[in-house]
Protein backbone atom coordinates (compact mmCIF):
# COMPACT_ATOMS: atom_id res chain seq x y z
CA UNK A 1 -82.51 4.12 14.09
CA UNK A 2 -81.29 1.96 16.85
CA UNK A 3 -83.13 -0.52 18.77
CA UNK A 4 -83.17 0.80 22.68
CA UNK A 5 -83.07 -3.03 23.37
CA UNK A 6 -79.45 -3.32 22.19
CA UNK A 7 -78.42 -0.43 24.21
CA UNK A 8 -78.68 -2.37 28.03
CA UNK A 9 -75.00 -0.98 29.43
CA UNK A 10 -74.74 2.04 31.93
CA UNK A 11 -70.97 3.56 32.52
CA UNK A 12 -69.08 5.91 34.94
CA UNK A 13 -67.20 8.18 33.08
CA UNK A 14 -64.51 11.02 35.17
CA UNK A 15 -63.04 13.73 32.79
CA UNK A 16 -59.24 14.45 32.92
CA UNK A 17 -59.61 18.46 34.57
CA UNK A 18 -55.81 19.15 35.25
CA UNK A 19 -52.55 18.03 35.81
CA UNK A 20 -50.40 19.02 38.64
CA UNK A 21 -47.02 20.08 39.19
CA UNK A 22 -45.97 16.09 39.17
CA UNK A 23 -47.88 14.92 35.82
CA UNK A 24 -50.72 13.51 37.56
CA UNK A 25 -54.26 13.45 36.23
CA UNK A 26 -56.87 15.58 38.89
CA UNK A 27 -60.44 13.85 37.63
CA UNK A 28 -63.75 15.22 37.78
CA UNK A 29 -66.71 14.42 39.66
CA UNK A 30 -68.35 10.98 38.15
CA UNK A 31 -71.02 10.86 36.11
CA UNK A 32 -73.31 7.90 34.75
CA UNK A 33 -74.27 7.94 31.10
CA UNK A 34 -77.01 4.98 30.49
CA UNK A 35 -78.14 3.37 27.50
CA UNK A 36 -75.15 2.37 25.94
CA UNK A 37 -73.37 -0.03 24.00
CA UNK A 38 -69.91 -1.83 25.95
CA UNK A 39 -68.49 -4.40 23.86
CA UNK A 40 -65.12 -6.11 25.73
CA UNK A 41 -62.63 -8.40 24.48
CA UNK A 42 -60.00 -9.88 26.33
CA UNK A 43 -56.63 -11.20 25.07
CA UNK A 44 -53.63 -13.06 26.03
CA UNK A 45 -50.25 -12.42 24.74
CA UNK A 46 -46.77 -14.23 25.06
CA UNK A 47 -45.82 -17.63 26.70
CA UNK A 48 -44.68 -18.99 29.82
CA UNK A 49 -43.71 -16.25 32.74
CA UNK A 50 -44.19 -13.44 30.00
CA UNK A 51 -47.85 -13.44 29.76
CA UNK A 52 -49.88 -10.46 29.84
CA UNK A 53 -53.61 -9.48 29.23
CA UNK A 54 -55.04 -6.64 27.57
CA UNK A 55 -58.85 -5.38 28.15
CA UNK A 56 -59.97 -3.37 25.31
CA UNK A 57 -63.58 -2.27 24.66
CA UNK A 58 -65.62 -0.19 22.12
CA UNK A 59 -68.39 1.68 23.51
CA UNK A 60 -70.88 2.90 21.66
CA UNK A 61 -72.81 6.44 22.47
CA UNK A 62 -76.00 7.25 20.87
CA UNK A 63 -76.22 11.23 21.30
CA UNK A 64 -79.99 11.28 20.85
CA UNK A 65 -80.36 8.42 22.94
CA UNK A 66 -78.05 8.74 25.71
CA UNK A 67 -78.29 12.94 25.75
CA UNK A 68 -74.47 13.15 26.25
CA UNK A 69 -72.18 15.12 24.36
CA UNK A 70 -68.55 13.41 23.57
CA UNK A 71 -65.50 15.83 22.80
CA UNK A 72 -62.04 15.33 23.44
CA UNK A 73 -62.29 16.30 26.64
CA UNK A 74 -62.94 12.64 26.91
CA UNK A 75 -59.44 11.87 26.32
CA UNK A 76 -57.57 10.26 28.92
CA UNK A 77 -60.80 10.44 31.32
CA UNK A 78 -61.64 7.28 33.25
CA UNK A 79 -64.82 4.80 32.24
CA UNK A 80 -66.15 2.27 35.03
CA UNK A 81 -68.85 -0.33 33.96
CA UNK A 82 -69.40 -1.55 37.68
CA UNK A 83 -66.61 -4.35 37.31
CA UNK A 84 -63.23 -2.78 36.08
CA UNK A 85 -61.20 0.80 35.12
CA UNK A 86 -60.60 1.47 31.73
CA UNK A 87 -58.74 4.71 30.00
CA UNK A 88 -60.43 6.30 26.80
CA UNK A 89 -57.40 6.06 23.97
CA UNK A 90 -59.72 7.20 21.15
CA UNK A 91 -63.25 8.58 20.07
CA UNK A 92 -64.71 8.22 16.38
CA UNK A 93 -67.69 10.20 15.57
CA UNK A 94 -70.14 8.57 13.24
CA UNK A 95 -72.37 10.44 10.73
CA UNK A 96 -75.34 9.16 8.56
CA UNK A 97 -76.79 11.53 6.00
CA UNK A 98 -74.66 14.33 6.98
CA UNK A 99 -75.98 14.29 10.81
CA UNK A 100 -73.76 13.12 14.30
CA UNK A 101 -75.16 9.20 14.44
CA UNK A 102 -73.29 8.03 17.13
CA UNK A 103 -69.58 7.63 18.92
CA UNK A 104 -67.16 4.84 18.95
CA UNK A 105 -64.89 5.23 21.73
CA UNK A 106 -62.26 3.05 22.31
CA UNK A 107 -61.08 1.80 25.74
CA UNK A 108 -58.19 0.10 27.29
């Protein structure tokens, strides 16, 4: 099992509902899962005046911890952690012993 200590993060997370006639996303209503796991990285690419930085994260979601379910309904929807926006791009469920462990859902 996990250590609760490890699990200190708390996230905003708005589901994709529709989109309209013009492609854009309608989101949900927020809600805050707690006790999770947010690790960031930032990176630089290319030189000069062709620089740009990418925020990707992993988040990590402990089902019988945390008491959320993840589906792909997640997709697309919108994750804040208090200090900046990020997109989910992907979700990995995790077994152990034939049983849902946890999610890995990546962020950009």
């Amino acid at each position: 099992m996990i250590d609760k200590r490890l699990l200190q993060d708390t996230i905003n997370v708005q589901k994709v509902q529709e989109k309209n006639d013009f492609g854009d996303l309608a989101y949900s209503a927020p809600f805050t899962v707690k006790s999770v796991r947010f690790d960031r990285s930032i990176s630089n690419k290319g030189v000069d005046n062709l620089k740009s930085r990418d925020k990707t994260g992993t988040i990590f979601v402990y089902p019988s911890i945390s008491k959320v379910d993840v589906d792909k309904s997640w997709l697309e929807a919108t994750i804040n952690d208090g200090s900046c926006d990020y997109i989910v791009k992907s979700i990995q469920p995790n077994y152990l012993n034939g049983k849902l462990f946890s999610y890995e859902i990546g962020v950009v």
